[in-house]
Protein backbone atom coordinates (compact mmCIF):
# COMPACT_ATOMS: atom_id res chain seq x y z
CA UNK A 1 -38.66 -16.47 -30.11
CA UNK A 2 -41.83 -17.50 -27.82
CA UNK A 3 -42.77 -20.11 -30.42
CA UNK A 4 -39.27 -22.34 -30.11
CA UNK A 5 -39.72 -23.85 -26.80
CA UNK A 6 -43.07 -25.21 -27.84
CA UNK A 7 -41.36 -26.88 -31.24
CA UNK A 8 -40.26 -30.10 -29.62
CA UNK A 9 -43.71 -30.49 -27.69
CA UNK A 10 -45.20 -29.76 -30.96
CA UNK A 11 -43.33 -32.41 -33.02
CA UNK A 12 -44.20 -34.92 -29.98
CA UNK A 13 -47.70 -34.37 -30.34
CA UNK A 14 -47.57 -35.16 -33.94
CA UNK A 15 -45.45 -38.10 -33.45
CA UNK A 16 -48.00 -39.37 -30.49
CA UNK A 17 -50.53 -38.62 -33.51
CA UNK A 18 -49.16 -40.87 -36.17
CA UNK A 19 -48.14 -43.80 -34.04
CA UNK A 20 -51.89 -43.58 -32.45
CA UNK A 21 -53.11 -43.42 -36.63
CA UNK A 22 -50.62 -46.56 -37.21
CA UNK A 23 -51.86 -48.74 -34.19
CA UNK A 24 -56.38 -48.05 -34.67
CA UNK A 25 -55.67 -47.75 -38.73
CA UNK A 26 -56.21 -51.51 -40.06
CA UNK A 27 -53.59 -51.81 -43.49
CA UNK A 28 -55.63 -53.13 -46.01
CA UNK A 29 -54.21 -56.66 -46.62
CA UNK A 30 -50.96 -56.63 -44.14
CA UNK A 31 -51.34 -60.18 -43.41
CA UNK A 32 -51.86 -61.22 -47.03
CA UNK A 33 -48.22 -61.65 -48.21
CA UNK A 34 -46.98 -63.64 -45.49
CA UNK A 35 -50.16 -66.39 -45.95
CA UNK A 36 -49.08 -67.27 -49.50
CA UNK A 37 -47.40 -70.59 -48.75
CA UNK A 38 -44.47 -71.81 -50.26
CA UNK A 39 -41.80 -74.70 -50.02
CA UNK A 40 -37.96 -74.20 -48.17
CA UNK A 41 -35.47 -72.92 -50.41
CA UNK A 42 -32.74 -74.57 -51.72
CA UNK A 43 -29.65 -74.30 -49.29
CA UNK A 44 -27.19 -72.49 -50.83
CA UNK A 45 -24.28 -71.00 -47.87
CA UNK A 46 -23.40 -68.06 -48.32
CA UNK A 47 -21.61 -66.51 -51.71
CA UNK A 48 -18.02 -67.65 -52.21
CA UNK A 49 -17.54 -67.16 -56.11
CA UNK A 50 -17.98 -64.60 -58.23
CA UNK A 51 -16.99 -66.51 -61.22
CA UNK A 52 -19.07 -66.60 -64.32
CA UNK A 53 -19.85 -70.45 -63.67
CA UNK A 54 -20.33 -70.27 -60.02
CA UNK A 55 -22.70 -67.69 -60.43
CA UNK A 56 -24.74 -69.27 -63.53
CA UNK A 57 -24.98 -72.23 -61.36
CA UNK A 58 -26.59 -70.42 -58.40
CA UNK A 59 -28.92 -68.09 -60.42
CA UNK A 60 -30.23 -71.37 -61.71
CA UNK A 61 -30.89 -72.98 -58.17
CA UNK A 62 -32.57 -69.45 -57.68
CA UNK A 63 -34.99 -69.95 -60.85
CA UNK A 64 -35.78 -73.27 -59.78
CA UNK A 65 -36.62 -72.14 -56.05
CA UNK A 66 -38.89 -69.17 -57.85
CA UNK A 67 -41.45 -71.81 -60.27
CA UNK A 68 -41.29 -74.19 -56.84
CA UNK A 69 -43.12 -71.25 -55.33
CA UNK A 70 -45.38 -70.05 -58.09
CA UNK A 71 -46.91 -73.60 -57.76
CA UNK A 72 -47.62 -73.26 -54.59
CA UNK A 73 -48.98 -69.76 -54.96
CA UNK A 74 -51.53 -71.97 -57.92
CA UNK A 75 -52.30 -74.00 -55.41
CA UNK A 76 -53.11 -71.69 -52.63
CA UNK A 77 -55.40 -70.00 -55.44
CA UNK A 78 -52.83 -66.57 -55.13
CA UNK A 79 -52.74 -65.82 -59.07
CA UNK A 80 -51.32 -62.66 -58.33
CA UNK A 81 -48.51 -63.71 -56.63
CA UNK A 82 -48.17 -66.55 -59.14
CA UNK A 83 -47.86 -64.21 -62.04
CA UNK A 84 -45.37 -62.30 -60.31
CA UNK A 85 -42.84 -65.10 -59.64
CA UNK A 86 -43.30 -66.43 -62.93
CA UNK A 87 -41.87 -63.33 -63.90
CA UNK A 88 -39.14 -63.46 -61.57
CA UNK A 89 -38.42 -66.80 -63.24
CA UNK A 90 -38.17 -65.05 -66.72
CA UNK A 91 -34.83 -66.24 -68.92
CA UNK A 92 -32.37 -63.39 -67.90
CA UNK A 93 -33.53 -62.99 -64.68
CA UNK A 94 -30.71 -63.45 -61.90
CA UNK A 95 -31.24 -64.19 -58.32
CA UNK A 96 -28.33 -64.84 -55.94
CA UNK A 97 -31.25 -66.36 -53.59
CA UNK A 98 -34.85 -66.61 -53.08
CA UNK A 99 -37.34 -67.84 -50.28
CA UNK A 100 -40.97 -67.19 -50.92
CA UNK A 101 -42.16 -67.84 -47.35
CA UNK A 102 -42.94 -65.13 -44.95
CA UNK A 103 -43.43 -62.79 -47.66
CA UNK A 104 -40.95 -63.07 -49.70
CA UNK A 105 -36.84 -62.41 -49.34
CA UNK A 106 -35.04 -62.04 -52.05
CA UNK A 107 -31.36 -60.68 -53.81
CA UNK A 108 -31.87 -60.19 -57.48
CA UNK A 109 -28.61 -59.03 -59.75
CA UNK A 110 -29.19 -56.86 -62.41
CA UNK A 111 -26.22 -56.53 -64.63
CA UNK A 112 -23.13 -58.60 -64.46
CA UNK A 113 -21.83 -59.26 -60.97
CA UNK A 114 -18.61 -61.05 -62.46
CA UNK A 115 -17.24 -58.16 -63.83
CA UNK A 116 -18.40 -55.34 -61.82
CA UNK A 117 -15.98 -52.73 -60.60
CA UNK A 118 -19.02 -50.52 -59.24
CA UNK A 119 -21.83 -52.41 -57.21
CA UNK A 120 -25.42 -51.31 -55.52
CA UNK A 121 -27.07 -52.86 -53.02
CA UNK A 122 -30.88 -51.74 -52.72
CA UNK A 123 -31.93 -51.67 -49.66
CA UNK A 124 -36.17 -50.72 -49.80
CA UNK A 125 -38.49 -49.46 -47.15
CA UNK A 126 -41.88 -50.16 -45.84
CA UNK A 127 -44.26 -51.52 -48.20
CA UNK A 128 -42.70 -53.46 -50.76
CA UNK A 129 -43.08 -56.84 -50.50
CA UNK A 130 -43.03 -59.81 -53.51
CA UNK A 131 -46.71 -58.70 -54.23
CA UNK A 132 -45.08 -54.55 -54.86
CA UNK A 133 -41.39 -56.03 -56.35
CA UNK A 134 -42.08 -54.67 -59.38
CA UNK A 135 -41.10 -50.84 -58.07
CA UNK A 136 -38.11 -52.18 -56.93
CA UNK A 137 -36.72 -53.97 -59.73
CA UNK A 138 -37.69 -50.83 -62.01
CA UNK A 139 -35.36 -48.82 -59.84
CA UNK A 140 -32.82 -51.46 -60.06
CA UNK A 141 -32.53 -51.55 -63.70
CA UNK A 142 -32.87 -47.70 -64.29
CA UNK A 143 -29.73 -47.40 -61.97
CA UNK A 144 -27.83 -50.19 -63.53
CA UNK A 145 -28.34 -48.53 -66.91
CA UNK A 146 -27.32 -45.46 -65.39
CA UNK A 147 -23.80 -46.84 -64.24
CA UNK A 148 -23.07 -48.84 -67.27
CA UNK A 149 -20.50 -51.33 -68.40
CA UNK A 150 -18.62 -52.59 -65.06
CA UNK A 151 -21.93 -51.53 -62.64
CA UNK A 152 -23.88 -54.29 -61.17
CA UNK A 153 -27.10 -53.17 -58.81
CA UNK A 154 -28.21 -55.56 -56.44
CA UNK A 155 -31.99 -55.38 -55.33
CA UNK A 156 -32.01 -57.02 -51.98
CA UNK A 157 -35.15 -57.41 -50.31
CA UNK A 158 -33.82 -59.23 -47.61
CA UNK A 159 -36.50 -58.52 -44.60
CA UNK A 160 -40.13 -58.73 -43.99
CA UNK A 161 -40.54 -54.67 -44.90
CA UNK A 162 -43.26 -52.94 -42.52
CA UNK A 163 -46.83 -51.77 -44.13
CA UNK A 164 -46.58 -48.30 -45.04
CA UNK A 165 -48.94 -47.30 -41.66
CA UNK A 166 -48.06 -49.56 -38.98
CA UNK A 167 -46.61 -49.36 -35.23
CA UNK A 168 -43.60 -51.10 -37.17
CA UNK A 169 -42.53 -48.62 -39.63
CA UNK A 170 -42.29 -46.01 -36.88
CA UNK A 171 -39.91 -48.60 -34.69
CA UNK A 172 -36.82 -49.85 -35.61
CA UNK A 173 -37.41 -53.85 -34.47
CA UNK A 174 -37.98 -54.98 -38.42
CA UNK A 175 -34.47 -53.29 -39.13
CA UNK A 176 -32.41 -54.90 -36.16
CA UNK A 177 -34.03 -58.17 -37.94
CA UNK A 178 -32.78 -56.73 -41.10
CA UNK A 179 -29.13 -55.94 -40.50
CA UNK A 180 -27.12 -58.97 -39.73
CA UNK A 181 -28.37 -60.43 -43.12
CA UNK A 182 -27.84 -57.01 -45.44
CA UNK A 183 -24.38 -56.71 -43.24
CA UNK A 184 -23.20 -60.16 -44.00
CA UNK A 185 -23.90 -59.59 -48.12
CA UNK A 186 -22.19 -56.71 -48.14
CA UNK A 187 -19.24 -58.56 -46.16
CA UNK A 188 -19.80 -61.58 -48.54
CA UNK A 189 -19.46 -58.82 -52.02
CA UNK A 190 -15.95 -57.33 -50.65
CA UNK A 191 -14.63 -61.11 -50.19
CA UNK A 192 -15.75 -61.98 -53.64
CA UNK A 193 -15.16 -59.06 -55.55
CA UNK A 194 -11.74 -57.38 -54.20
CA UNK A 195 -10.98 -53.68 -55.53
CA UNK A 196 -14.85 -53.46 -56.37
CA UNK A 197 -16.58 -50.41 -54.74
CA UNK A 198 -19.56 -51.48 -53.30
CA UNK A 199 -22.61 -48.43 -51.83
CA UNK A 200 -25.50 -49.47 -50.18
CA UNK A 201 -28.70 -47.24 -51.39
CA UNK A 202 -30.68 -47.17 -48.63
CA UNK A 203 -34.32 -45.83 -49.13
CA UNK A 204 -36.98 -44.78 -46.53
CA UNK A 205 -36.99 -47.14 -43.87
CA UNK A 206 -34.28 -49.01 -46.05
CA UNK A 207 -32.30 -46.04 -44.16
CA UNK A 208 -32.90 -46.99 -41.26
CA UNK A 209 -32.00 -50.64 -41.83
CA UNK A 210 -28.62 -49.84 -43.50
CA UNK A 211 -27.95 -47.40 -40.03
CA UNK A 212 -28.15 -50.83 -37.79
CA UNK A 213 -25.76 -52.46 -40.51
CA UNK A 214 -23.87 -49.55 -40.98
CA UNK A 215 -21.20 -50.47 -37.60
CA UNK A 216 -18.06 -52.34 -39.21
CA UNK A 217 -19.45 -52.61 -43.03
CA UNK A 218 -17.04 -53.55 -45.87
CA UNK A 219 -19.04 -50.67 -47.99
CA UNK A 220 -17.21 -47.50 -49.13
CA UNK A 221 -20.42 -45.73 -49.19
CA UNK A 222 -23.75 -45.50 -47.81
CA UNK A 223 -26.72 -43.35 -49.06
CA UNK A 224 -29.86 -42.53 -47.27
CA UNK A 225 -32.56 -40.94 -49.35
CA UNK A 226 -35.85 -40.06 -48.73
CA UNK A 227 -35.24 -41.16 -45.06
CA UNK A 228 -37.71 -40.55 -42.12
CA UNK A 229 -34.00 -40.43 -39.92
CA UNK A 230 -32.25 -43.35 -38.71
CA UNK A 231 -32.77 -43.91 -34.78
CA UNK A 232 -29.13 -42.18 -34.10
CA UNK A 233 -28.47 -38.38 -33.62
CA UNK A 234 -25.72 -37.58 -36.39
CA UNK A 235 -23.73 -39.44 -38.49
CA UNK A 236 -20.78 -39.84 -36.35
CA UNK A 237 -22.53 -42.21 -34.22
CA UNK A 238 -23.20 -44.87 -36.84
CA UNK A 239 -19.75 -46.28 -36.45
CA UNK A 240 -18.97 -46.39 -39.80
CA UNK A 241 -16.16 -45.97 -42.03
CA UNK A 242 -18.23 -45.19 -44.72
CA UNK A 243 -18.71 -41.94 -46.38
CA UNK A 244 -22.11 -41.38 -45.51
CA UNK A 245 -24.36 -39.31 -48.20
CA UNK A 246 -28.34 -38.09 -47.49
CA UNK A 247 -30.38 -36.18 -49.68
CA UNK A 248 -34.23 -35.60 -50.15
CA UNK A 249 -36.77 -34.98 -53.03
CA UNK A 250 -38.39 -31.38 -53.14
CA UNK A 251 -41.44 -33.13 -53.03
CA UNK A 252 -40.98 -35.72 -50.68
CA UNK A 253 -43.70 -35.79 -48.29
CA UNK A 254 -41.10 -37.75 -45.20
CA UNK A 255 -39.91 -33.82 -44.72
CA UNK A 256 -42.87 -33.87 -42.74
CA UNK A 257 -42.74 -36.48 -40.81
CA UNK A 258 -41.40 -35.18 -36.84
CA UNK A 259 -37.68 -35.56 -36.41
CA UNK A 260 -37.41 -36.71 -32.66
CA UNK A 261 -37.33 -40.31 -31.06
CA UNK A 262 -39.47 -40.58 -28.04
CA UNK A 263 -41.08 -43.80 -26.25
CA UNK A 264 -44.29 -44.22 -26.19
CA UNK A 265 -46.05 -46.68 -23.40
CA UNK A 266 -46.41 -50.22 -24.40
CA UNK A 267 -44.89 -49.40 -28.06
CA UNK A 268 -41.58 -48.31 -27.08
CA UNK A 269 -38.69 -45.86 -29.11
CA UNK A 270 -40.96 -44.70 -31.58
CA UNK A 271 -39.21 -41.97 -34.44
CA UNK A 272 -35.74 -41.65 -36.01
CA UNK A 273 -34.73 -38.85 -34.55
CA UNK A 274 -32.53 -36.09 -36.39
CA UNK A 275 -33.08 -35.78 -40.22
CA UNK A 276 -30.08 -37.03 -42.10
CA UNK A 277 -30.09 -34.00 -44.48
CA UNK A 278 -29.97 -31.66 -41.71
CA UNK A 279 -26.46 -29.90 -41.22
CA UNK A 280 -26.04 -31.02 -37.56
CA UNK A 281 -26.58 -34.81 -38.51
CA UNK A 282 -23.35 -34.59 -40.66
CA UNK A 283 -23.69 -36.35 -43.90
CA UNK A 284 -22.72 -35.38 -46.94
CA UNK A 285 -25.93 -33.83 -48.48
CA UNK A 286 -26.71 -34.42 -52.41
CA UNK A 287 -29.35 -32.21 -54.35
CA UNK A 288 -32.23 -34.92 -55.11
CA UNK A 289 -33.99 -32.90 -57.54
CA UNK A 290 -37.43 -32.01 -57.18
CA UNK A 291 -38.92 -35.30 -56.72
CA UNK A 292 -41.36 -37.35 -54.38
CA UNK A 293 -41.59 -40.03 -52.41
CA UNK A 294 -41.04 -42.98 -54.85
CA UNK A 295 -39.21 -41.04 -57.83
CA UNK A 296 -35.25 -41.76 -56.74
CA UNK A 297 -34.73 -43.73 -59.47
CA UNK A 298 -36.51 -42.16 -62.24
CA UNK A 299 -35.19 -42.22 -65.17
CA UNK A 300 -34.06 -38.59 -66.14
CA UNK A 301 -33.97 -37.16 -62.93
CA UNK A 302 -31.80 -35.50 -60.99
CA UNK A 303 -31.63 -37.96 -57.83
CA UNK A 304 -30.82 -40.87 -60.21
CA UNK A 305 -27.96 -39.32 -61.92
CA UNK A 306 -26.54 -38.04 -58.56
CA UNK A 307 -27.28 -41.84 -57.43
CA UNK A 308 -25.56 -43.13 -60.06
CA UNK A 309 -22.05 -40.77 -59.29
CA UNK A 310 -21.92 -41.37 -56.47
CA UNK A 311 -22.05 -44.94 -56.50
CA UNK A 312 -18.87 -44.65 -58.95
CA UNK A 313 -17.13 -42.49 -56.60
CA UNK A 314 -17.65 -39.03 -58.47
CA UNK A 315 -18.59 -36.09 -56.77
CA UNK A 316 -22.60 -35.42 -57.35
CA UNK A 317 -23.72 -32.76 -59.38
CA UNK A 318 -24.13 -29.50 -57.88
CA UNK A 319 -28.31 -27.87 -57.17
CA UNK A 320 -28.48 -25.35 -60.03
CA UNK A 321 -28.45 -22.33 -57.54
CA UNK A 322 -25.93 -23.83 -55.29
């Protein structure tokens, strides 16, 4: 009993702790992505039509806006980042839109959006960039697979993520950037596609993007995984009418990572405050399987298959000693 009121002076010190680690830590390469040049996009408006043509025609425009900025990336002498989009530009490939500046924002289909009665949006947390989209697009098409004929997943990096260790991924300023854009796609999907079900799968600090977008979203569901909490104190107070899922990997190192939201001078709200698979934040918890960090969307595991129900509106399965 003498230990509990030193708990949340405890989890403040360690939360002091890793924001002072994220400030005097320099990330190796943080400022690299965003000095790649490349050209404007094509202007596009928003989506309108989910038609077979419309959407041929704008995952062309989306090819073309890819090689325009792997030449640049030849030309700035970035071969990484060159061989990278000319693999976004593979035959097959489908991007809804693409702007290489900045970093890199992108929406990339996987599977076919015309058709689809069950649609994913991806939403992915701190570190993944162009230069780390590979991870991302894995976990797009191991999901798709997993919901099958009449599933479409979209990968959306739509936001200029935060490094891994940074002041930013322990704030929520890169998500309030975030959330008019991933609020106005999902929007955009449930005009387009009527009757389809659409979940946003919101990752890491993905969660705590989709939380800010989360207030008056067309999506039936929204799934936080893996999440360091989302800056509000239960699930109530997202003002969402949503069914709102969490769950976490046995192995997930965020379970340590202090659950409270304090400020911190000249840095301001830093933390997420409660955990989203606690009981008192009142989602819907899912068993996750054993995983860490970055297996979700493994193929074979638990967390995808539970993923993968819920995002066609079954019931997840069940932890084996539940």
């Amino acid at each position: 009993m003498a230990d509990r009121p030193r708990r949340p002076r405890l989890r403040r010190t360690l939360l002091a702790a890793l924001v002072t680690f994220a400030v005097a830590v320099p990330v190796s390469g943080a400022a690299r992505p965003a000095a790649v040049p490349a050209p404007a996009p094509t202007a596009l408006g928003p989506l309108r039509d989910a038609g077979p043509a419309a959407l041929a025609e704008r995952y062309a425009v989306g090819r073309q806006d890819i090689l325009a900025a792997e030449r640049a990336a030849v030309g700035h002498g970035d071969l990484k980042r060159a061989a990278t989009l000319r693999a976004m530009a593979s035959p097959g490939r489908q991007f809804l839109s693409f702007d290489g500046r900045d970093g890199g924002r992108s929406v990339e289909v996987v599977g076919e959006l015309a058709a689809a009665r069950r649609v994913a949006v991806l939403v992915p947390g701190a570190g993944v960039s162009l230069d780390a989209y590979g991870r991302l697009r894995r976990g797009a098409v191991a999901l798709q697979r997993e919901l099958g004929d009449g599933g479409a997943v979209l990968a959306w990096l739509g936001y200029r993520t935060p490094a891994t260790v940074s002041p930013a991924s322990v704030t929520d300023g890169r998500a309030a950037e975030a959330a008019p854009g991933l609020r106005a796609l999902v929007d955009r999907l449930a005009a387009v596609l009527p009757g389809a079900r659409i979940t946003l799968l919101c990752h890491s600090y993905g969660s705590v993007v989709c939380a800010r977008a989360a207030s008056g979203t067309a999506a039936d569901a929204l799934v936080l995984y893996g999440s360091p909490g989302v800056g509000s104190e239960d699930a109530d107070s997202l003002g969402t009418g949503a069914r709102v899922w969490a769950g976490r990997g046995g192995a997930d190192w965020i379970a340590r990572v202090p659950h409270v939201r304090v400020r911190v001078p000249f840095v301001g709200a830093v933390g997420f405050g409660t955990d989203p698979v606690a009981e008192r934040f009142g989602a819907e918890v899912f068993d996750a399987g054993g995983g860490g960090h970055s297996d979700y969307l493994l193929p074979g595991s638990r967390s995808l298959t539970n993923l993968g129900r819920i995002v066609s509106g079954r019931a997840p399965l069940e932890a084996p000693d539940a």
